[in-house]
C-alpha atoms as a PDB file:
ATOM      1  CA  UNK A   1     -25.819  19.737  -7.437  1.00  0.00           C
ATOM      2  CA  UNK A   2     -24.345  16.310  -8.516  1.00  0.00           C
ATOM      3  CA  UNK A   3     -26.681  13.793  -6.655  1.00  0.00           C
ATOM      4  CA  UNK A   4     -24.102  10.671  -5.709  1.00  0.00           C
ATOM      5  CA  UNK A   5     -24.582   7.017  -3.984  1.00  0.00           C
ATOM      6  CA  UNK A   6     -22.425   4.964  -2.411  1.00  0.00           C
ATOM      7  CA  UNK A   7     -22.086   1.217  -1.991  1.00  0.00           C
ATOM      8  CA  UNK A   8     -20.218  -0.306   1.420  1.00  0.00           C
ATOM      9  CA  UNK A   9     -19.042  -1.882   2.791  1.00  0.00           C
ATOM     10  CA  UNK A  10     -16.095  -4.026   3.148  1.00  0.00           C
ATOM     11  CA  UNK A  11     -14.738  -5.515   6.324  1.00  0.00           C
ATOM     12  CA  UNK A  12     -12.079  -2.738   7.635  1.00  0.00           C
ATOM     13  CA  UNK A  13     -13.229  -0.015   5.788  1.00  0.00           C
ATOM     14  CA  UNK A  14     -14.867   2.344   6.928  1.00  0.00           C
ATOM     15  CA  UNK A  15     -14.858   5.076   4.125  1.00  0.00           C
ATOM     16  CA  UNK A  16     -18.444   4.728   3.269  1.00  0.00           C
ATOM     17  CA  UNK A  17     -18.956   7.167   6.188  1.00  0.00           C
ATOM     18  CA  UNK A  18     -16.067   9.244   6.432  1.00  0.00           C
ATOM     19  CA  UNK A  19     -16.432   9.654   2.879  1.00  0.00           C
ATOM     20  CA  UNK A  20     -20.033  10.679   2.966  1.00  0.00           C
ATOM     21  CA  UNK A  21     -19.668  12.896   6.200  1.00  0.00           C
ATOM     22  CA  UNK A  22     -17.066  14.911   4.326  1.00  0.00           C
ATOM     23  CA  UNK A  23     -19.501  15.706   1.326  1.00  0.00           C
ATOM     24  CA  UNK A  24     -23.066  15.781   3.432  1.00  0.00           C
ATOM     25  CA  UNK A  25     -21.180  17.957   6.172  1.00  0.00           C
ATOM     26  CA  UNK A  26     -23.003  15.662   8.956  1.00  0.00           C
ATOM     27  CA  UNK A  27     -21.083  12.702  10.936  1.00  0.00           C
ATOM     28  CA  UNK A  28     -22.735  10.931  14.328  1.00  0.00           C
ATOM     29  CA  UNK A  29     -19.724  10.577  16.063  1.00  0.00           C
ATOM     30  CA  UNK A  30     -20.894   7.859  18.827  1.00  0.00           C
ATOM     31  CA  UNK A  31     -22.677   5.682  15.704  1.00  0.00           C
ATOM     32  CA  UNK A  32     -19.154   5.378  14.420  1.00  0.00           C
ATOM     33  CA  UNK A  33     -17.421   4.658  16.885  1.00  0.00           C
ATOM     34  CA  UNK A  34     -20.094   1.809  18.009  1.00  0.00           C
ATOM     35  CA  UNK A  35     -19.161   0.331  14.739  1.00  0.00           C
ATOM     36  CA  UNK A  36     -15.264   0.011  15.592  1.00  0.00           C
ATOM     37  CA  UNK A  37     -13.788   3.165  13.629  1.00  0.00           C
ATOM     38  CA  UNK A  38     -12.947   5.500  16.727  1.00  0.00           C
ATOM     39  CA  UNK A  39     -10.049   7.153  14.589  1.00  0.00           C
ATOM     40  CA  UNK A  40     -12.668   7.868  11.938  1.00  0.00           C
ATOM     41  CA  UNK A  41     -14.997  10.020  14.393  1.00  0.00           C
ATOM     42  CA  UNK A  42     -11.770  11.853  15.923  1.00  0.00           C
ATOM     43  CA  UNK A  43     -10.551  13.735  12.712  1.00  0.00           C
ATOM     44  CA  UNK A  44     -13.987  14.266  11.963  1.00  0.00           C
ATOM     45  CA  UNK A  45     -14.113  15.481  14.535  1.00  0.00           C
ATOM     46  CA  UNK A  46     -11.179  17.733  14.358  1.00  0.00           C
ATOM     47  CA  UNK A  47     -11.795  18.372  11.066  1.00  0.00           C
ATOM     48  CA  UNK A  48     -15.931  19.736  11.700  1.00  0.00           C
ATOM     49  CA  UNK A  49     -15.247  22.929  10.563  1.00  0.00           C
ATOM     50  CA  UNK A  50     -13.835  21.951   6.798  1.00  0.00           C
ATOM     51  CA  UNK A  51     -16.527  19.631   6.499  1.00  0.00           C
ATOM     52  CA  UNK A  52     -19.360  19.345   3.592  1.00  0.00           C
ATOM     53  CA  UNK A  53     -18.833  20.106  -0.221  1.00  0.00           C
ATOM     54  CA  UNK A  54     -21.674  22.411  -1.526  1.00  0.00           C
ATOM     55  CA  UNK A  55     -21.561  21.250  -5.392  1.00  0.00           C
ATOM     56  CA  UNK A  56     -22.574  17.297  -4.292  1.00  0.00           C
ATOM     57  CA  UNK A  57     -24.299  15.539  -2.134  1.00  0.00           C
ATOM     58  CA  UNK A  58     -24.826  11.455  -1.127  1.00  0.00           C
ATOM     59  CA  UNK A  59     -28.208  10.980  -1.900  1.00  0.00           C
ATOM     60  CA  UNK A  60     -28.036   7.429  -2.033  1.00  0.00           C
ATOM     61  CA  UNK A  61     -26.432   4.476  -0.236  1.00  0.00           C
ATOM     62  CA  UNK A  62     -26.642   0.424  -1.217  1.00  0.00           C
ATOM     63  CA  UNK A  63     -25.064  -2.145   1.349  1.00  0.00           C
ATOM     64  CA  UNK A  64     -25.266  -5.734   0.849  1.00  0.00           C
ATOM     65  CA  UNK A  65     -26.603  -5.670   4.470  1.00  0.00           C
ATOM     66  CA  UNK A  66     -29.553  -3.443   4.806  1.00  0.00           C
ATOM     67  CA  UNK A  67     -28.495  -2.485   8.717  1.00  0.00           C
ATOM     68  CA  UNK A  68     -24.703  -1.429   7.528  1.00  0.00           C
ATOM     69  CA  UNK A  69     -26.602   0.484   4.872  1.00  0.00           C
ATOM     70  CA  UNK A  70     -29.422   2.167   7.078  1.00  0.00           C
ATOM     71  CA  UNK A  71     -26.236   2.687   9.806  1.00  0.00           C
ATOM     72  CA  UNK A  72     -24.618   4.931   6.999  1.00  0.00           C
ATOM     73  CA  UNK A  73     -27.216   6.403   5.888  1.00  0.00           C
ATOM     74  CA  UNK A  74     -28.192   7.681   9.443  1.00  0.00           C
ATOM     75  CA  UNK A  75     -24.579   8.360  10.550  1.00  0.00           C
ATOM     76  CA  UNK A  76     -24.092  10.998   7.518  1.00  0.00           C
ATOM     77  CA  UNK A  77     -27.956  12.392   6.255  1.00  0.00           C
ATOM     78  CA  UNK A  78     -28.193  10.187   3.543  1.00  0.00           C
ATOM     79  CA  UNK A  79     -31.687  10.283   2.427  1.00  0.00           C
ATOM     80  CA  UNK A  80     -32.337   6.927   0.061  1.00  0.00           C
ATOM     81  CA  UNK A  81     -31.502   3.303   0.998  1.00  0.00           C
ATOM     82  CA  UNK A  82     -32.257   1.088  -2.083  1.00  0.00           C
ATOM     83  CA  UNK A  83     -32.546  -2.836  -1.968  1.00  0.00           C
ATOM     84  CA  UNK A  84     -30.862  -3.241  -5.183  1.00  0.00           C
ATOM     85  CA  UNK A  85     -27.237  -1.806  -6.211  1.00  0.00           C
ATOM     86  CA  UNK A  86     -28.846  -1.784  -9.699  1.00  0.00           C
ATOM     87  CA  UNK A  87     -31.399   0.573  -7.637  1.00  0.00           C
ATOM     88  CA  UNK A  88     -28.686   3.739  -8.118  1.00  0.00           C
ATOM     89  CA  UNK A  89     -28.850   3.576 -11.815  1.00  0.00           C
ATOM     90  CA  UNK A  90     -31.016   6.628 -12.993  1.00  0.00           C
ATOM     91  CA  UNK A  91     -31.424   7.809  -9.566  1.00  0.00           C
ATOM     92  CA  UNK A  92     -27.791   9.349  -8.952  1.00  0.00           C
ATOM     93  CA  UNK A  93     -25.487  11.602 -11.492  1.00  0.00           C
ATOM     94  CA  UNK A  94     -22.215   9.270  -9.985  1.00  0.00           C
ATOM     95  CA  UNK A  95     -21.284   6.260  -7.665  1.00  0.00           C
ATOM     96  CA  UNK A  96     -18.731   5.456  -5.434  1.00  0.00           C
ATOM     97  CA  UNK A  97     -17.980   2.358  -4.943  1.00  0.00           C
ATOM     98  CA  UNK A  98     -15.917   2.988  -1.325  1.00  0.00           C
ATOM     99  CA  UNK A  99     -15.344  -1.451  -0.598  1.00  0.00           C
ATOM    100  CA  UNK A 100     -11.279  -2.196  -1.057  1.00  0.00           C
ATOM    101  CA  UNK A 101     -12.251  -5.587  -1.555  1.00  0.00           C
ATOM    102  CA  UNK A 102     -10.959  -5.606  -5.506  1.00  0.00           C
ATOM    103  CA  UNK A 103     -12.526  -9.099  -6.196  1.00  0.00           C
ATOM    104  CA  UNK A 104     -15.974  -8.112  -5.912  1.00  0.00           C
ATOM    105  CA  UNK A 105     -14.963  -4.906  -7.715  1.00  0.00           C
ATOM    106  CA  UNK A 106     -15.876  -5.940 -11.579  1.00  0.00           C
ATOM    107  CA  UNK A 107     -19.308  -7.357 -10.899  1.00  0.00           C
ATOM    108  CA  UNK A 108     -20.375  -4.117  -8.618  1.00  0.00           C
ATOM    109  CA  UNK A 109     -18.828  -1.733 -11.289  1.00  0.00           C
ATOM    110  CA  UNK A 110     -20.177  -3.005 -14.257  1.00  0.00           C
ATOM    111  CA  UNK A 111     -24.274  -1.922 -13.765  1.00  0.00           C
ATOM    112  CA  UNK A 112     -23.022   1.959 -13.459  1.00  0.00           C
ATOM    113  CA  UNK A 113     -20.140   1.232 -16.394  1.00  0.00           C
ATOM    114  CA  UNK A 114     -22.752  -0.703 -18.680  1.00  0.00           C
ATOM    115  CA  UNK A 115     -25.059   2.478 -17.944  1.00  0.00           C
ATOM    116  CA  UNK A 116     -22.930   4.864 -18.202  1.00  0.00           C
ATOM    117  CA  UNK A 117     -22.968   6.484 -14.588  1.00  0.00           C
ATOM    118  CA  UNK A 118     -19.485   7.928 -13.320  1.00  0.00           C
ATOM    119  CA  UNK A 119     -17.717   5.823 -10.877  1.00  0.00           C
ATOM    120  CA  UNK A 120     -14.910   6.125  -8.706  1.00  0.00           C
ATOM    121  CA  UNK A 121     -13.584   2.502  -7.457  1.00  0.00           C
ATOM    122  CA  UNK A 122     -11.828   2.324  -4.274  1.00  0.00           C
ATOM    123  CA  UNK A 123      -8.180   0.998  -4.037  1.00  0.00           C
ATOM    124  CA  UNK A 124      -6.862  -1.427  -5.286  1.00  0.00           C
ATOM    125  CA  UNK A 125      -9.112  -1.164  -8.747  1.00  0.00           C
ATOM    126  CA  UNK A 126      -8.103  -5.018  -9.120  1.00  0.00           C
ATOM    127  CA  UNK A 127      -5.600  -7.937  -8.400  1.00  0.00           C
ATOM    128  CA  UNK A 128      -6.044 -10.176 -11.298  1.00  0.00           C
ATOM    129  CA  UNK A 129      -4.726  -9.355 -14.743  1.00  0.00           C
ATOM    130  CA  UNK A 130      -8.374 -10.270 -16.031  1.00  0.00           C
ATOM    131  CA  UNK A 131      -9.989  -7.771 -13.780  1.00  0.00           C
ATOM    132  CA  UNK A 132      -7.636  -5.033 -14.715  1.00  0.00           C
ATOM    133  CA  UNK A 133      -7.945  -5.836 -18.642  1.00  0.00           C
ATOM    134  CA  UNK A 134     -11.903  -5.149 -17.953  1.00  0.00           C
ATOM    135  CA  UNK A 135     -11.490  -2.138 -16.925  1.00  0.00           C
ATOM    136  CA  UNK A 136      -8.674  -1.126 -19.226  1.00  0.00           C
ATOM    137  CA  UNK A 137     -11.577  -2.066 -21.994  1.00  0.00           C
ATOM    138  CA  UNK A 138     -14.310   0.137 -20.605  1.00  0.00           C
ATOM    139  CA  UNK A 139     -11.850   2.781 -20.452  1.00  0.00           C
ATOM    140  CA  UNK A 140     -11.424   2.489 -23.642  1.00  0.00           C
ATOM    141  CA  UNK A 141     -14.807   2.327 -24.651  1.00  0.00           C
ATOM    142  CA  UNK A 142     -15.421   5.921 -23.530  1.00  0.00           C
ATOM    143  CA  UNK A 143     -16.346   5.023 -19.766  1.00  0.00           C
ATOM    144  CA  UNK A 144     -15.839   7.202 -16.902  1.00  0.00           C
ATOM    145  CA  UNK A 145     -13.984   5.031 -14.272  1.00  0.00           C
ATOM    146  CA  UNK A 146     -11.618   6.933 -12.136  1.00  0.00           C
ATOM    147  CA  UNK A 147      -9.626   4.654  -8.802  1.00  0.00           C
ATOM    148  CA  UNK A 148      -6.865   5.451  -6.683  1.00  0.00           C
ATOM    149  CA  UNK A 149      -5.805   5.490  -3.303  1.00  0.00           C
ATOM    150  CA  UNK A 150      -5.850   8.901  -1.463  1.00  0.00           C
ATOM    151  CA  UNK A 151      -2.081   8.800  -0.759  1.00  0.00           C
ATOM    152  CA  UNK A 152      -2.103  10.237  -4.307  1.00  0.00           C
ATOM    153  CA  UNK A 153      -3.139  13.259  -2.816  1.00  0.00           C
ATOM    154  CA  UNK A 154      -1.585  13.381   0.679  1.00  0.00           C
ATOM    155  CA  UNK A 155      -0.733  16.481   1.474  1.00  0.00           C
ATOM    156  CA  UNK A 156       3.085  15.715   2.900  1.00  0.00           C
ATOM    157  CA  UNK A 157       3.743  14.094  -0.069  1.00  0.00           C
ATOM    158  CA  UNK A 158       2.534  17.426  -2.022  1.00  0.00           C
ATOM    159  CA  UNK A 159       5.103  19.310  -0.045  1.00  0.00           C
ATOM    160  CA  UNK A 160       8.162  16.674  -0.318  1.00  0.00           C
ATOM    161  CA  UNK A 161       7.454  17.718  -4.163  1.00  0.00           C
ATOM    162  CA  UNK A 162       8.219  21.095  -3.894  1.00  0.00           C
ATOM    163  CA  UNK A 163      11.591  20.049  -2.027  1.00  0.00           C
ATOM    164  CA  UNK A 164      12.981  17.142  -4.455  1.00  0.00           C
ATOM    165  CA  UNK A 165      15.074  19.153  -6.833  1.00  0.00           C
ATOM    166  CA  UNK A 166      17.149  20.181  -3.899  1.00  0.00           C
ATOM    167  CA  UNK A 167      17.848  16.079  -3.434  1.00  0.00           C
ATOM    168  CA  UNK A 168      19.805  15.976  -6.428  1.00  0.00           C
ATOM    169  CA  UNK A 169      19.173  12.867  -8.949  1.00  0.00           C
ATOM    170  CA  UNK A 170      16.953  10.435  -7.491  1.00  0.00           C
ATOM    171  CA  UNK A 171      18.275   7.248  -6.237  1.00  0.00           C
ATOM    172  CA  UNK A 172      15.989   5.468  -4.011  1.00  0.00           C
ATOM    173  CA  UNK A 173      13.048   5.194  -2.877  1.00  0.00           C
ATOM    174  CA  UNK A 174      12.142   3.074   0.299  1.00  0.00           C
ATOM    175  CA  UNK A 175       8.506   2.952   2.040  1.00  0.00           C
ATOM    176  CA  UNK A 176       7.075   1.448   5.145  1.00  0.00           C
ATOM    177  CA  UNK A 177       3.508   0.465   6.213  1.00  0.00           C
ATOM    178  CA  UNK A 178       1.242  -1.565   8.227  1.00  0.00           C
ATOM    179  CA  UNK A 179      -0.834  -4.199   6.480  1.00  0.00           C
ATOM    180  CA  UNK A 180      -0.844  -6.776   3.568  1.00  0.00           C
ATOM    181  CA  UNK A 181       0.536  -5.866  -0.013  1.00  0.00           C
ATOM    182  CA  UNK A 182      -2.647  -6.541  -1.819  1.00  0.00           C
ATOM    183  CA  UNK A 183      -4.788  -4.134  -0.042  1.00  0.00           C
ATOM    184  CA  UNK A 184      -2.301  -1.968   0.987  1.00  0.00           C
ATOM    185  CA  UNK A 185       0.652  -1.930  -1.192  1.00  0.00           C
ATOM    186  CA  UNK A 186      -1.137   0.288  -3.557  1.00  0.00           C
ATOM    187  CA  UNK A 187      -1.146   2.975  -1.246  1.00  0.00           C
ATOM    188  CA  UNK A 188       2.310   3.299  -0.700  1.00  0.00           C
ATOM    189  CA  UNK A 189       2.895   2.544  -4.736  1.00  0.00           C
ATOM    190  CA  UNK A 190       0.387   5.314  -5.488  1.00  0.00           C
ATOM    191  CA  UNK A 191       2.438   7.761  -2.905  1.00  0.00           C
ATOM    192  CA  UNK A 192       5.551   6.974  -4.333  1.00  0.00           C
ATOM    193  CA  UNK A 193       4.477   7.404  -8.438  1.00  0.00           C
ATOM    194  CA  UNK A 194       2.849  10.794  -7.442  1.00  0.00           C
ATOM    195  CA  UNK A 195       5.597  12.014  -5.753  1.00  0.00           C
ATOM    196  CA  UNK A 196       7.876  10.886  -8.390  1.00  0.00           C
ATOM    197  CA  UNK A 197       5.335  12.598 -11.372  1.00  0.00           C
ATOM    198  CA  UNK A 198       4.416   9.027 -12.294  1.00  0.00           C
ATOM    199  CA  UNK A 199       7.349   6.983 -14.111  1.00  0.00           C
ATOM    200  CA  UNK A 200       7.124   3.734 -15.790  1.00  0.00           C
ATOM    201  CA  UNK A 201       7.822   0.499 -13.678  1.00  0.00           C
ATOM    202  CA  UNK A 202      10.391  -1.735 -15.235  1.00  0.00           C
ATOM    203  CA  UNK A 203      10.109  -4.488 -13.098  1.00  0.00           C
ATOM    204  CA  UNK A 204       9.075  -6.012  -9.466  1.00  0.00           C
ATOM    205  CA  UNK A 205      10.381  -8.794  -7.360  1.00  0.00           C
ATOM    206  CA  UNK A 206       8.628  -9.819  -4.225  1.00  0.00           C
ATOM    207  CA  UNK A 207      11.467 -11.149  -1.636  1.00  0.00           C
ATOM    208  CA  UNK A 208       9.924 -10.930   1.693  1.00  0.00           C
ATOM    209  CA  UNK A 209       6.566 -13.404   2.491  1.00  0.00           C
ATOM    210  CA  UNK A 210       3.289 -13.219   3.769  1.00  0.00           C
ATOM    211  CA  UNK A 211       2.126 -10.640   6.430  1.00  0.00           C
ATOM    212  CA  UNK A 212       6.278  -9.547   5.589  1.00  0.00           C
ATOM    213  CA  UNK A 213       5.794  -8.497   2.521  1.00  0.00           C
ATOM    214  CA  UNK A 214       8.939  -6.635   1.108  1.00  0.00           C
ATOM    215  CA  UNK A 215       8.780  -5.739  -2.641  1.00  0.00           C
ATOM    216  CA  UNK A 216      11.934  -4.464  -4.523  1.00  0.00           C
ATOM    217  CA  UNK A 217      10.369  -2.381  -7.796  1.00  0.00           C
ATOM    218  CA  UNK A 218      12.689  -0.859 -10.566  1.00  0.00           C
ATOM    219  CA  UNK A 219      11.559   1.921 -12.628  1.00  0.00           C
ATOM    220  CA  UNK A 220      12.743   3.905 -15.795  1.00  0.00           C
ATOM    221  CA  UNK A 221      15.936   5.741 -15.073  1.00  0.00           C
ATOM    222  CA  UNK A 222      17.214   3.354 -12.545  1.00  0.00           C
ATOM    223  CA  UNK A 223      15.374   4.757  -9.470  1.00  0.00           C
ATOM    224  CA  UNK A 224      15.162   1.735  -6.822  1.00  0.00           C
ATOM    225  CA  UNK A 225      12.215   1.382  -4.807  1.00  0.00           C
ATOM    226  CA  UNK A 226      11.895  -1.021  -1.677  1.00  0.00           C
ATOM    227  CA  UNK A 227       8.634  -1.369  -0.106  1.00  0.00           C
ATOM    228  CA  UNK A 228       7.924  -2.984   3.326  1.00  0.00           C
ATOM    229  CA  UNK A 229       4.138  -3.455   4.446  1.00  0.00           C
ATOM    230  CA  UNK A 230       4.229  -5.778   8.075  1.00  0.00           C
ATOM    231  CA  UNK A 231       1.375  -7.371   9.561  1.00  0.00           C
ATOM    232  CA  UNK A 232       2.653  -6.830  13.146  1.00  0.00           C
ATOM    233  CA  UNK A 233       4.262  -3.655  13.217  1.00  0.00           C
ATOM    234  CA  UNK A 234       3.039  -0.257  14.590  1.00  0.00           C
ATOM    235  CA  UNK A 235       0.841   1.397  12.358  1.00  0.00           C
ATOM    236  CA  UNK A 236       2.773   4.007   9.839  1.00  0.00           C
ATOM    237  CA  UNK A 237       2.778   4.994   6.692  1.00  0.00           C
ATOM    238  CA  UNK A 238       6.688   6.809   5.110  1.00  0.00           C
ATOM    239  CA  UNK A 239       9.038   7.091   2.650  1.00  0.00           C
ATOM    240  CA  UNK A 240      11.965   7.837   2.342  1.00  0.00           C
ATOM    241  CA  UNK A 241      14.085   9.572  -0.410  1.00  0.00           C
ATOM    242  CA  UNK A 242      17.687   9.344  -1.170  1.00  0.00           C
ATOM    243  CA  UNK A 243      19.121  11.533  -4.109  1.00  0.00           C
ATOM    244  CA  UNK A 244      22.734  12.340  -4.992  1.00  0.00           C
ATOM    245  CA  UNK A 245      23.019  15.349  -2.831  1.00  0.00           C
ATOM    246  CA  UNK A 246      20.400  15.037   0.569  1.00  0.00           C
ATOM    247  CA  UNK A 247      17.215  12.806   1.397  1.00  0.00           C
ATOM    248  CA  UNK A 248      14.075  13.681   2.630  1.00  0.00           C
ATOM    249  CA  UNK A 249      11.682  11.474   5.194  1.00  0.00           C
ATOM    250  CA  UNK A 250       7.803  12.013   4.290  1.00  0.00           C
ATOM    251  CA  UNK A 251       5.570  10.796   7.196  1.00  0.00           C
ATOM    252  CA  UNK A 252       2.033  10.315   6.073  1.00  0.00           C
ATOM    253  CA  UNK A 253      -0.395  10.936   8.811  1.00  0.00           C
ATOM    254  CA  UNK A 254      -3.544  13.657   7.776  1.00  0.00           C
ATOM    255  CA  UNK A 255      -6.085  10.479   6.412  1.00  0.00           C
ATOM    256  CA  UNK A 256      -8.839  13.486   6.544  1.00  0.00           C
ATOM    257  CA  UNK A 257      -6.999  15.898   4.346  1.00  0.00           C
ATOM    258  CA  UNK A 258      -6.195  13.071   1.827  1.00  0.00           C
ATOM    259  CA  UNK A 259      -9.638  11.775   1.608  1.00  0.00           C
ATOM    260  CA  UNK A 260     -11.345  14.828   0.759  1.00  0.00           C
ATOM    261  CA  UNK A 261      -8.865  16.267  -1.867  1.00  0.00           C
ATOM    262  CA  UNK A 262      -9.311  12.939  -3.141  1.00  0.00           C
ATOM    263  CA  UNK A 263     -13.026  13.157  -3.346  1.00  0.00           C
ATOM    264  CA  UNK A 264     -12.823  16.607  -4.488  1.00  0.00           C
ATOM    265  CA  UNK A 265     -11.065  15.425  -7.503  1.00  0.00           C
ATOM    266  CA  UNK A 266     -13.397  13.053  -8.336  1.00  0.00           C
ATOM    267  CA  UNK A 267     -16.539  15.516  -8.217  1.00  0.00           C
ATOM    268  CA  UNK A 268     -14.818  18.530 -10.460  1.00  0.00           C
ATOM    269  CA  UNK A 269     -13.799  14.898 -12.657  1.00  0.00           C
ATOM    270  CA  UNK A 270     -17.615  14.497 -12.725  1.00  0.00           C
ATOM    271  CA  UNK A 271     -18.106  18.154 -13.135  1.00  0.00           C
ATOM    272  CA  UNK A 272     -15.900  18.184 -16.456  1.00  0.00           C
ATOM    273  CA  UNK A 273     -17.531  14.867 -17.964  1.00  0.00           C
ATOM    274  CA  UNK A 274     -14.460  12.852 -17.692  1.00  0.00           C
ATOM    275  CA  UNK A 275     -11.838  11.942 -15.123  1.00  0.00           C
ATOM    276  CA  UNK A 276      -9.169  13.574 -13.913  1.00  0.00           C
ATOM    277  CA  UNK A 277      -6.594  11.196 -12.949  1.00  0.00           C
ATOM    278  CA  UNK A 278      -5.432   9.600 -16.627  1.00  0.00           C
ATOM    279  CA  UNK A 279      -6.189   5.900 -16.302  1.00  0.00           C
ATOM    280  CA  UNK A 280      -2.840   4.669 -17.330  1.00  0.00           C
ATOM    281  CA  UNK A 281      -1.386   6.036 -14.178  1.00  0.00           C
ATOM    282  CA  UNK A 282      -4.012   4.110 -11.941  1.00  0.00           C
ATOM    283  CA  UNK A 283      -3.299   0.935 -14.539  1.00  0.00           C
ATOM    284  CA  UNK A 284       0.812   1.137 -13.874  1.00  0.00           C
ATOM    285  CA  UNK A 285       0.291   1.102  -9.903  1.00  0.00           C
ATOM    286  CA  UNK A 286      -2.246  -1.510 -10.311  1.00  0.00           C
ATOM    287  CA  UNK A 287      -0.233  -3.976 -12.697  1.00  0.00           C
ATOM    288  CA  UNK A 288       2.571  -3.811 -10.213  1.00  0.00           C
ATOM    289  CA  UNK A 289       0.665  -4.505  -7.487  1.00  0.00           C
ATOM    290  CA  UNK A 290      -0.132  -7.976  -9.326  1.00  0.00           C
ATOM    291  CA  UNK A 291       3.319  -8.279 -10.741  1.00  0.00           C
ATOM    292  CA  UNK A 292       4.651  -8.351  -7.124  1.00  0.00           C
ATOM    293  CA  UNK A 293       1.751 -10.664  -6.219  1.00  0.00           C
ATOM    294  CA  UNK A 294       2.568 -13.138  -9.066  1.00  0.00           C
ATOM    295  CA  UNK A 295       6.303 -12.496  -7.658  1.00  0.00           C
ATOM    296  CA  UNK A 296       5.500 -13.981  -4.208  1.00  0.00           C
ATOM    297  CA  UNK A 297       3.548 -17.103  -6.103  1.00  0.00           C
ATOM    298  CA  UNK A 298       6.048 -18.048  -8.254  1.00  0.00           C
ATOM    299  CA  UNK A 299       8.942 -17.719  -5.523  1.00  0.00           C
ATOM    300  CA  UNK A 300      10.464 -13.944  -6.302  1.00  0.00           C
ATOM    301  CA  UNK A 301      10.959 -14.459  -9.371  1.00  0.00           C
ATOM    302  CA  UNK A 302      11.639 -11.077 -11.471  1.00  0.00           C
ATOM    303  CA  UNK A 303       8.278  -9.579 -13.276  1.00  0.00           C
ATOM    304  CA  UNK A 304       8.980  -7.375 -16.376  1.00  0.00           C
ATOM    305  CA  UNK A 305       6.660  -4.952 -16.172  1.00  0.00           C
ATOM    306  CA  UNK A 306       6.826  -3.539 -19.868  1.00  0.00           C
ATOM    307  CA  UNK A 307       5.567  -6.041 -21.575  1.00  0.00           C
ATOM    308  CA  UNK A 308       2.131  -5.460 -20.740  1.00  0.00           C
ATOM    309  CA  UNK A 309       0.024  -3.106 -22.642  1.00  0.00           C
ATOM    310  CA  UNK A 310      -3.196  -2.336 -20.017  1.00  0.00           C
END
């Protein structure tokens, strides 16, 4: 049994308990939805049956308020709330760190890194080349640091895979979703290099502006990417793919199905001593996340993307 805690929470995020309810096998629906995440309850709901993963459990939960942390810990059967997110060290076998607020990310890694726990980073790992170089180095210290976003493992995007060679050569690319590129670009970024078996970007140009963020991406081969995240648009998350002989629309909607594949990856990672999910892959997504964030600063200019070795 691989013994895990979590640290939560960020504003808007409520994956601290949908994450735990899918490994402990135990949600309280009308807790969660006091807290604001009604959508959360209602495909835990649906999704009751699937629920619970018998090789790990949450044991553990740190919040930097103690009520958030004692309202997780009661929503899901977690047994431990500790003061201190130093606390976790020696008392779990991994961490997740389920906040997508990627400036705070470094300092609330680096205990478990330093000590050598397993930890899985919510998206995005970073915004700031510094941040990103910091975890490149642990990485390549021997670490265990595995981070993502579960659109990786969405499970429409799985089956557009099995139906691209039938598009012909790829062309473009071109995604929609709700939100802001920093938090959320990564998700649609980390759809599209699954889905595409992870090729290099070349280069990124953000030519939209804030809350319309629209972000033109080239990568090797030619394939053109356009990605358009709106503040004020109905909530959706799709691509679209165009090759030389049909296209193919992927809607992403099953958050549940993507959030515990997601999870299960990370505890057979654990499991095998070292992560699944090569860290150059999560490093390319991230470093064009910034690239199109240094884009928009510097007034959409181009960013080459190969020159950078993280």
């Amino acid at each position: 049994m691989i013994n895990i805690g979590i640290v939560g929470m960020s504003p808007g995020n409520a994956h601290p308990y949908s994450w735990s309810a899918i490994i402990n096998g135990y949600f309280d629906a009308e807790e969660i939805r006091r807290i604001g995440y009604p959508a959360v309850a209602t495909y835990l709901e649906a999704n009751r049956d699937t629920l619970g993963l018998p090789q790990a459990r949450v044991t553990h939960v740190w919040a930097q308020e103690p009520e958030v942390a004692e309202s997780i810990a009661q929503s899901t059967r977690i047994d431990y709330v500790v003061e201190q997110l130093e606390d976790l060290v020696g008392q779990v076998d991994a961490v997740i760190l389920g906040r997508d607020d990627p400036e705070n990310h470094v300092a609330m890694a680096r205990p478990f890194l330093e000590a050598g726990v397993p930890i899985f980073v919510d998206k995005p790992l970073a915004i700031t080349k510094p941040d990103l170089a910091y975890f490149a180095e642990q990485v390549a210290q021997g670490k265990f640091l595995m981070s993502c976003s579960s659109m990786r493992y969405a499970n429409e995007c799985r089956t557009a895979k099995t139906e691209l060679a039938a598009l012909g050569k790829i062309e473009l690319v071109t995604a929609v979703g709700k939100k802001d590129w920093n938090k959320y670009g990564v998700h649609l970024l980390e759809a599209i290099f699954a889905l595409l078996d992870d090729p290099t970007p070349v280069s990124v140009r953000h030519v939209g502006q804030p809350t319309k963020d629209i972000v033109h991406l080239e990568l090797a081969g030619g394939v053109q990417v356009v990605v358009s995240l709106f503040m004020d648009i109905a909530p959706t998350f799709q691509l679209s793919v165009f090759g030389q002989q049909g296209w193919r629309l992927v809607e992403i909607k099953n958050s549940y199905s993507m959030f515990r594949d997601n999870i299960i990856e990370f505890i057979r990672s654990v499991e095998e001593g070292q992560s699944r999910l090569d860290f150059q892959k999560t490093s390319a997504i991230i470093r064009t996340v910034i690239g199109a964030k240094e884009s928009l600063e510097q007034g959409g200019v181009v960013v080459d993307l190969t020159q950078s070795t993280l």
